[in-house]
Protein backbone atom coordinates (compact mmCIF):
# COMPACT_ATOMS: atom_id res chain seq x y z
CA UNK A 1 148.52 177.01 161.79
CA UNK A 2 148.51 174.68 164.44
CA UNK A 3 144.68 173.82 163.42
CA UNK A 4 145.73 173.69 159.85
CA UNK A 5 147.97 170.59 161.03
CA UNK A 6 145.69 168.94 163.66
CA UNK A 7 142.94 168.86 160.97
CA UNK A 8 145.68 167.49 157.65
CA UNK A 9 146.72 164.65 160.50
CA UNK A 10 143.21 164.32 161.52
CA UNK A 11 142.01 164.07 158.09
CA UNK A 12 144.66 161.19 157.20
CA UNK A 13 143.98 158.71 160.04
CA UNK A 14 140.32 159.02 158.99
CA UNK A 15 141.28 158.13 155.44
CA UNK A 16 143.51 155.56 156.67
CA UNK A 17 141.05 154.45 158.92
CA UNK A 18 138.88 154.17 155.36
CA UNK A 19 141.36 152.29 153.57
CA UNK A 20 141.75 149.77 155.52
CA UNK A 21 141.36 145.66 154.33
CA UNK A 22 137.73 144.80 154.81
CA UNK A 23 139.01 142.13 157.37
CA UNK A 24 141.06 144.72 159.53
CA UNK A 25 139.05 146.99 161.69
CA UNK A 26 141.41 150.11 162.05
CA UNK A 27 142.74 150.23 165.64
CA UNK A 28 142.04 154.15 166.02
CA UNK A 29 139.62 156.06 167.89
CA UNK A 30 136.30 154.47 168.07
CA UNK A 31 136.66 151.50 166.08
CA UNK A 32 139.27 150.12 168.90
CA UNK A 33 137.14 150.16 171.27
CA UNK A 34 133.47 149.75 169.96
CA UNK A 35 132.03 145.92 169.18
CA UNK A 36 133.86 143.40 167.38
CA UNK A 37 131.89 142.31 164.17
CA UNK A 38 131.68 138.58 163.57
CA UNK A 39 129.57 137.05 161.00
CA UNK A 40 128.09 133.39 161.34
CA UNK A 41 127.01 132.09 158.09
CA UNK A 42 124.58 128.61 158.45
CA UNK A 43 121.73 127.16 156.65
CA UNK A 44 118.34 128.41 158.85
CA UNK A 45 116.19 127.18 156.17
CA UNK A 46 116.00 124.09 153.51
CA UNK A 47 116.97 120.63 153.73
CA UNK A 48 120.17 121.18 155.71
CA UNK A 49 118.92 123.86 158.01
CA UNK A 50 118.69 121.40 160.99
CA UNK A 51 122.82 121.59 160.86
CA UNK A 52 123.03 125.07 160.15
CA UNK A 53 120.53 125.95 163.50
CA UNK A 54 122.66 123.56 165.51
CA UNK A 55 125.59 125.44 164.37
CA UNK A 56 124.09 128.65 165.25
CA UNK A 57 123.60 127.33 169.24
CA UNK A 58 126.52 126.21 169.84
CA UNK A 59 128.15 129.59 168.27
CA UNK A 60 126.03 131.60 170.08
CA UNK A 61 126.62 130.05 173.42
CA UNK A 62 130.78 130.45 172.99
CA UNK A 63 130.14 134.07 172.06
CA UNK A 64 127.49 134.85 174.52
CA UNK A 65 129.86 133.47 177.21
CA UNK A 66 132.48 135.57 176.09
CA UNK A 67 130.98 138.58 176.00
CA UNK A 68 129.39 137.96 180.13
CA UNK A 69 132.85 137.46 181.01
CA UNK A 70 133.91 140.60 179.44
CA UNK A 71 134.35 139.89 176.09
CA UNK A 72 137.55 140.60 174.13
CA UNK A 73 139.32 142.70 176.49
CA UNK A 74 136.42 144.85 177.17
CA UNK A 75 134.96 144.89 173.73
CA UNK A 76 131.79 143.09 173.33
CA UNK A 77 131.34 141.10 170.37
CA UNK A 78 128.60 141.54 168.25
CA UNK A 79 127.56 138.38 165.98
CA UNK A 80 125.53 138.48 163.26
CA UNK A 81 123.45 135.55 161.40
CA UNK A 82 123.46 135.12 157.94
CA UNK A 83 121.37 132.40 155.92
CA UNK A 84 123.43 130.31 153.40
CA UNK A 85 120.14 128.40 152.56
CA UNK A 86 122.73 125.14 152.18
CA UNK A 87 123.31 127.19 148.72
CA UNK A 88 126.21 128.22 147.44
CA UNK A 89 125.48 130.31 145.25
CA UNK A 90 123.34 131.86 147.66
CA UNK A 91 126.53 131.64 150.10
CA UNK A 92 128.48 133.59 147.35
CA UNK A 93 126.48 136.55 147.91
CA UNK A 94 126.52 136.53 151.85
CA UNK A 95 130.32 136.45 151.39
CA UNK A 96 130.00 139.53 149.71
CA UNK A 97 127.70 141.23 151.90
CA UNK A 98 130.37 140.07 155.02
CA UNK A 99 133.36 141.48 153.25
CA UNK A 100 131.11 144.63 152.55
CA UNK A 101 130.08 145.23 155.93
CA UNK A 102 133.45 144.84 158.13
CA UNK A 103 133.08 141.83 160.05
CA UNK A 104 136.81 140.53 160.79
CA UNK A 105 135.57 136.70 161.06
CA UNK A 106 133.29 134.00 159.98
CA UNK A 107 132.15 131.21 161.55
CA UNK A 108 130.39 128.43 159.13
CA UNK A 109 129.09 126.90 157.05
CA UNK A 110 128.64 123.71 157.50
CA UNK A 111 128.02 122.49 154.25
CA UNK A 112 130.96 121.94 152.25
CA UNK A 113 129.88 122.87 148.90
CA UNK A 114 128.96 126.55 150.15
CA UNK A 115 131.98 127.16 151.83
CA UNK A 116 133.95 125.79 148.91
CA UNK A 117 131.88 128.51 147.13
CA UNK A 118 132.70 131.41 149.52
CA UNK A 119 136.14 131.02 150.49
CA UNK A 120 137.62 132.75 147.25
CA UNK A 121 135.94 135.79 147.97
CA UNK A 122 136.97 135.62 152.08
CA UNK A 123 140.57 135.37 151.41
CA UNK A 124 140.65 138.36 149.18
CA UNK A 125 139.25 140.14 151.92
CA UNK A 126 141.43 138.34 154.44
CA UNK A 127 138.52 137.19 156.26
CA UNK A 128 139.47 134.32 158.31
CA UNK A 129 136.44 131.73 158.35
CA UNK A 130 136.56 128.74 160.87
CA UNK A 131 134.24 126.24 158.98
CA UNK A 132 132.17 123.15 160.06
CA UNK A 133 132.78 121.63 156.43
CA UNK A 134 134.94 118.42 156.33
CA UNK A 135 135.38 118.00 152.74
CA UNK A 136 138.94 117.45 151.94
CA UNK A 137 138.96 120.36 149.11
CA UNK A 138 138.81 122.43 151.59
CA UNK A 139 142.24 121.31 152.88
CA UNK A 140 143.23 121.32 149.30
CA UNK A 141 142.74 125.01 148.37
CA UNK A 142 145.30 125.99 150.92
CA UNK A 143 143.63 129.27 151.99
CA UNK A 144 145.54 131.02 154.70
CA UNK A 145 142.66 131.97 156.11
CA UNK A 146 140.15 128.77 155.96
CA UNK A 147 140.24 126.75 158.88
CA UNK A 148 138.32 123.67 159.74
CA UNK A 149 136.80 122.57 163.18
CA UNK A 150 136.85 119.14 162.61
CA UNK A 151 138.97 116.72 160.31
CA UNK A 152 138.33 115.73 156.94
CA UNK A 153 136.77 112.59 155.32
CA UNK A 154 140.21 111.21 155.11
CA UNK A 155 140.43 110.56 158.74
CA UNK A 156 136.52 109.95 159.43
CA UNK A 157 136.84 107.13 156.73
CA UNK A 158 140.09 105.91 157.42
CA UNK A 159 139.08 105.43 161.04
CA UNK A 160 135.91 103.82 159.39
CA UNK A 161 137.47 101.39 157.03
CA UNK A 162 140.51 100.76 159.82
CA UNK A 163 137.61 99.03 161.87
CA UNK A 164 135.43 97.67 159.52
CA UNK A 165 138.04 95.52 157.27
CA UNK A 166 140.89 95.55 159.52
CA UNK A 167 139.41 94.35 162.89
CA UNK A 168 136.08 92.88 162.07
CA UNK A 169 137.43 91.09 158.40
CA UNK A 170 134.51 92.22 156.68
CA UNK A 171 135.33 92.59 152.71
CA UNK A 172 131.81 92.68 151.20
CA UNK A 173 131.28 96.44 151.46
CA UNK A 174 129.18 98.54 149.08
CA UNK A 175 128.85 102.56 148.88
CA UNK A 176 126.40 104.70 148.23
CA UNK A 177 127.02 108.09 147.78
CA UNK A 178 126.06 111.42 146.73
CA UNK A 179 128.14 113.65 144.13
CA UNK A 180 127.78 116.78 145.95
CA UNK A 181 131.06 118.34 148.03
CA UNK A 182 130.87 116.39 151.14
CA UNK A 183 129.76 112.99 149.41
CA UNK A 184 132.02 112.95 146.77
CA UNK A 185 134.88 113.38 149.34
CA UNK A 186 132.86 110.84 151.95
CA UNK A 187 133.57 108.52 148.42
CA UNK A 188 136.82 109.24 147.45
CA UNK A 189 138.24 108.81 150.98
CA UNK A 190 136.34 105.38 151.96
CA UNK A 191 136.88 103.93 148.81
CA UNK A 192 140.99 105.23 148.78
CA UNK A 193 140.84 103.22 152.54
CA UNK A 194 139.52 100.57 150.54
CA UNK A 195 141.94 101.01 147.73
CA UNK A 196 145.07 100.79 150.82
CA UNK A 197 143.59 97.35 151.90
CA UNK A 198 143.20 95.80 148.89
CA UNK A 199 139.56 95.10 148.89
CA UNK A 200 137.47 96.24 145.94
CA UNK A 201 133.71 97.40 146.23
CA UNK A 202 130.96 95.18 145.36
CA UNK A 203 129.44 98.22 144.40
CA UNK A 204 129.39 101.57 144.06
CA UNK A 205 126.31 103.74 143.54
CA UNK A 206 126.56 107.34 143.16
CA UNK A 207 123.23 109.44 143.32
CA UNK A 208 122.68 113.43 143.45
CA UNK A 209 122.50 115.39 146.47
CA UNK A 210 118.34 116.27 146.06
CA UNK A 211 117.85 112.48 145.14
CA UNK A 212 115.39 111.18 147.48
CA UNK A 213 114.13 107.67 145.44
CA UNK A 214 116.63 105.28 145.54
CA UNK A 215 114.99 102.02 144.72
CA UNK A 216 116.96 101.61 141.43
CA UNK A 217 120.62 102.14 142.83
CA UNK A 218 119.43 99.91 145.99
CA UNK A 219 118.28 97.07 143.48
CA UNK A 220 121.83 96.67 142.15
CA UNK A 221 123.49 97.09 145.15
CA UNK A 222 120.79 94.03 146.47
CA UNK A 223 122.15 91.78 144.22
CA UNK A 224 125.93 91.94 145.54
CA UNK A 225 124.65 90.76 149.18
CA UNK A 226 127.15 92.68 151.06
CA UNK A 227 127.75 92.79 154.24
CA UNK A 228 128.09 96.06 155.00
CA UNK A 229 126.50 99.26 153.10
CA UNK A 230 128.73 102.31 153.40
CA UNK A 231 126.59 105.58 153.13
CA UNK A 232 128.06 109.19 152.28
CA UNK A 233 125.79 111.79 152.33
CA UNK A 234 123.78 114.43 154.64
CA UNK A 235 121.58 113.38 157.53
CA UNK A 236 118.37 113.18 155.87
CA UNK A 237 119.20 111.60 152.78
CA UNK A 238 121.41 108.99 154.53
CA UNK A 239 118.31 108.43 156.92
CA UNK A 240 115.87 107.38 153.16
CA UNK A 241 118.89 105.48 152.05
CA UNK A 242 119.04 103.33 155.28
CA UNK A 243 115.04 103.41 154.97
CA UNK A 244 114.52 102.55 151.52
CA UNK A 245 117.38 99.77 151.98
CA UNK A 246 115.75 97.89 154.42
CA UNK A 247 112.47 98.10 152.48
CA UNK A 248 114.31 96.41 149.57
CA UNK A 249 115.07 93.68 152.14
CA UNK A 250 119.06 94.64 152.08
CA UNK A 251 120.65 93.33 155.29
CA UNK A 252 123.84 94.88 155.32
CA UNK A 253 125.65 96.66 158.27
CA UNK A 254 125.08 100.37 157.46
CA UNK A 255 128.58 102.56 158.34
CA UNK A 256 129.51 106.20 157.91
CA UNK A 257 130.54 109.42 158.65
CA UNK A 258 129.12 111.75 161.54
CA UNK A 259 125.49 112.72 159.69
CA UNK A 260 125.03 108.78 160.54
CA UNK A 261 125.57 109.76 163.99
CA UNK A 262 122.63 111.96 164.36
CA UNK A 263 119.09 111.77 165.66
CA UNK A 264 117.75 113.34 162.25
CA UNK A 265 119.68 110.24 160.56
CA UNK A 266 118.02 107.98 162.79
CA UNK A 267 114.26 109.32 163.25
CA UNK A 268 114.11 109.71 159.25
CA UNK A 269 115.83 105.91 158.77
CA UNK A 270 113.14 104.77 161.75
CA UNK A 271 115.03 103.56 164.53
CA UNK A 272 114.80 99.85 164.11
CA UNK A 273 115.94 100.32 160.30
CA UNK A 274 118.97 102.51 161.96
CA UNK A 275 120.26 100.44 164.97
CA UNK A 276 123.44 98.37 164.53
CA UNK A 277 124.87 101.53 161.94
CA UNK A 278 128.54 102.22 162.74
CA UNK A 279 129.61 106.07 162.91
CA UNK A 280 133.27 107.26 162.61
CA UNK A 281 133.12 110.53 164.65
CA UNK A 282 135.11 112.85 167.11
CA UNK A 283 132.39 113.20 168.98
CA UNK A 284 130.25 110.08 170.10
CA UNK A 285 128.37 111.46 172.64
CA UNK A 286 127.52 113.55 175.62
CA UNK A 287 128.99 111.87 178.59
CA UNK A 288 132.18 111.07 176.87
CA UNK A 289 134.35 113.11 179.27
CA UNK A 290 133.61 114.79 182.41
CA UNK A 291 133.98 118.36 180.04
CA UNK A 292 131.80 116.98 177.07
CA UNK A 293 128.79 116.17 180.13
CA UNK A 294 129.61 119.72 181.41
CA UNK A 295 129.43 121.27 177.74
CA UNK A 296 126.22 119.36 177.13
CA UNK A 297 124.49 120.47 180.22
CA UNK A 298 124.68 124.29 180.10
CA UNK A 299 123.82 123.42 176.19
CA UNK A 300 120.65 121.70 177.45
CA UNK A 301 119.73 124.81 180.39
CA UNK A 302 120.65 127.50 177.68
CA UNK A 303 118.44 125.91 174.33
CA UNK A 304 116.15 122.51 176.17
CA UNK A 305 117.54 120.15 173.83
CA UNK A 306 120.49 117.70 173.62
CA UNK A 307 123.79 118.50 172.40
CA UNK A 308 125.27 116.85 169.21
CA UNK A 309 128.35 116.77 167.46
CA UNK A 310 127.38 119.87 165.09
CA UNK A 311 126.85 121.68 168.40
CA UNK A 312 130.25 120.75 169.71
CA UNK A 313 132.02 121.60 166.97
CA UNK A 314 130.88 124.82 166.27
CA UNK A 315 131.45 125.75 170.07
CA UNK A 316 135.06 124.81 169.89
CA UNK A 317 135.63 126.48 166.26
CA UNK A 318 133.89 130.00 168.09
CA UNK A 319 135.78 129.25 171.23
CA UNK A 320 138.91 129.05 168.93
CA UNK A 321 138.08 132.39 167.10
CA UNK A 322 137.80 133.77 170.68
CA UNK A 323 140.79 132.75 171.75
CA UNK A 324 142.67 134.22 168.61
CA UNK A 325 140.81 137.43 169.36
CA UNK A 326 142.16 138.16 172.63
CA UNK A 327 145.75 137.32 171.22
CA UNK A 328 145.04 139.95 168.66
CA UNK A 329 143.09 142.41 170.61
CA UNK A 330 140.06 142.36 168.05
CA UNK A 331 142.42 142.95 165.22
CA UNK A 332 141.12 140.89 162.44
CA UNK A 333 143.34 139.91 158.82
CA UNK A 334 146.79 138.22 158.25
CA UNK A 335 146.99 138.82 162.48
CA UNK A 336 144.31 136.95 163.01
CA UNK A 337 144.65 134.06 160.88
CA UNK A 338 148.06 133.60 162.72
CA UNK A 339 146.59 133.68 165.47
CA UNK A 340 144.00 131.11 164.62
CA UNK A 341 146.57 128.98 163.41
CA UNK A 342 148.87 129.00 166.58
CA UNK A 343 145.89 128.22 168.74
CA UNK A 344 146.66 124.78 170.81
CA UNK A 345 143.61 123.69 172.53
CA UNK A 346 141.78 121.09 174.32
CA UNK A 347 138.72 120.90 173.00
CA UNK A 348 135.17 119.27 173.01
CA UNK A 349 135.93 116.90 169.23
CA UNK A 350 139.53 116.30 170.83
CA UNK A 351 143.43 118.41 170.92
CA UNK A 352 143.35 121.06 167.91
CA UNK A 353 146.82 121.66 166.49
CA UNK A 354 146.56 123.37 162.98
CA UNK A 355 148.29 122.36 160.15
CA UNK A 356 149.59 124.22 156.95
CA UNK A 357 146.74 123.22 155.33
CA UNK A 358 143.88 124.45 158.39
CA UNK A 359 142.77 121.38 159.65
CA UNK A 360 143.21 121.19 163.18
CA UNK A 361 141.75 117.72 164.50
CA UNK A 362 143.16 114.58 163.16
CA UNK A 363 141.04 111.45 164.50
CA UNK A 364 137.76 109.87 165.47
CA UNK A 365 136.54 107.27 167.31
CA UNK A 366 133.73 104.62 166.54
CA UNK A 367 130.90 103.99 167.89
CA UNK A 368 127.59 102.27 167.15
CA UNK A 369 123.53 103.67 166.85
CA UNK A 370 121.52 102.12 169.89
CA UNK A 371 117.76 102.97 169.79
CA UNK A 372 118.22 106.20 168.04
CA UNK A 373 122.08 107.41 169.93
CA UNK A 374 125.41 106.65 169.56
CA UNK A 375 127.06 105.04 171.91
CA UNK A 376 131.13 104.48 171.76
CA UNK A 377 131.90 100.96 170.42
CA UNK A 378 133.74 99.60 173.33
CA UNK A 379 130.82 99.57 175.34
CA UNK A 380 128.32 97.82 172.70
């Protein structure tokens, strides 16, 4: 009899054990103490697989410090790549296979449009995802469990526009954007800066996010003469925008967001076609604080490369996950996303503090492209 009863109880933690959310390991038996499952979901191939690799690194050296110091409370954890492709639909389906496959967390992407695309199917599973996407939609859907590592459009343009009309007087300013998630929301927040200060674009050119000629929407915007060209869209197509501009003879002051910030921006621009462009960013660059240097030499011992701001920011979104972890003891769903969400910490882009709506950093800094790297504005 007293087997009869071992083996009923038995039988119903293993069936609870079953049942439980795909985002919630079971704390029994094995599960409690084996690896915790984390799933890192970036572009490693395609157009935007330069971000999604950087995102990767600086992951993967949070986690693998983590886990040499012990990991969470003894239990190593176990990440996992996953290639988005810079797809969402393709994203879609690696949501699926993460909410399948018990990982507790995800860390990516950082292309707006595919997290956009996956977050639906990551809260039903109450996966919390700590994303690299700054699109403000993101803000908007008001998932409990999307949070973002860095802020939104509406502060890197507001910083942006803040400089460029209220302290240099410049009023000239046309955009050029692309319609996909993050340059429709570059767009919407620049030109609602604009909007706030009264000063109307001399144009406004909106292309597609595969676009790569842009001689036609150049031509018009080279008949306004403005002074300064404001470009929202990924690193590679803001780099042939700056290119192509310069071959149409278009003087203008280029300014953006962070992608304008990087050395992809600037080697596919050519660096005399890039130098003068103004970047709104959190992070300017790698001697900015005596931690940043620190950060950006073990990057550089671990991978032989420099660090950038993709690399920082993905660092302090897995550093934040790990720090939520240890608060929850590897318990993943509704526990961890409150977890996430009380996290207050210094980090490499500056102090996270989480909102309602999961954003967690709130400002950026300028600074300006000098042969090819960014260097803080102040000390042009």
């Amino acid at each position: 009899m007293r087997f009869t009863r071992f083996s009923i109880a038995a039988a119903a933690l293993i069936a609870l054990a079953a049942c439980a959310p795909p985002g919630q390991q079971a704390e029994t038996g094995a599960t409690a103490t084996g690896p915790i499952k984390i799933a890192n979901a970036n572009a490693q191939s395609g157009q935007l697989s330069s971000l999604g690799q950087w995102e990767h690194k600086g992951v993967k050296l949070a986690i693998d410090e983590a886990n040499k110091a012990g990991g969470i409370n003894g239990r190593q954890i176990k990440l996992d790549l996953f290639d988005s492709q810079g797809d969402p639909t393709v994203g879609t389906n690696v949501a699926r296979k993460i909410s399948a496959e018990g990982y507790i967390a995800m860390l990516g992407t950082a292309e707006s449009a595919v997290t956009l695309a996956m977050a639906p199917i990551l809260k039903d599973a109450k996966i919390p995802n700590i994303t690299s996407g700054q699109s403000p939609k993101l803000a908007e859907l008001g998932s409990p469990f999307l949070f973002l590592n860095a802020p939104t459009s509406v502060t890197f343009d507001e910083t942006l526009a803040k400089h460029l009309v209220d302290d240099k007087g410049y009023k000239k300013i046309a955009l050029i954007s692309n319609n996909g998630a993050y340059g429709s929301g570059e767009h919407d927040a620049f030109l609602n800066s604009l909007k706030t200060r009264n000063v109307t674009p001399s144009a406004d050119e909106v292309v597609t996010p595969d676009q790569k000629d842009f001689n036609s929407n150049l031509a018009k915007i080279r008949e306004q003469n403005p002074e300064v060209l404001f470009i929202g869209a990924e690193e590679v197509q803001s780099g042939l925008i700056a290119k192509q501009a310069r071959e149409l003879g278009i003087k203008a002051i280029f300014a953006g967001g962070a992608p304008v910030g990087t050395d992809v921006y600037a080697d596919t621009a050519g660096l005399e076609n890039a130098e003068g462009t103004i970047v709104s960013s959190p992070y300017l660059s790698n001697d900015a604080t005596p931690e940043i240097k620190a950060f950006a030499e073990k990057y550089k011992a671990a991978y032989n490369e420099d660090a950038r701001m993709h690399v920082a920011k993905a660092y302090d979104g897995a550093s934040i996950l790990i720090e939520a972890l240890k608060q929850t003891n590897g318990e993943g769903g509704q526990k961890l996303a409150d977890a996430i969400r009380g996290v207050k910490r210094a980090g490499l882009l500056g102090n996270y503090n989480y909102d309602a709506n999961g954003v967690g950093i709130h400002e950026t800094k300028i600074g300006l492209v000098k042969d090819g790297k960014v260097e803080p504005e102040a000390a042009s």
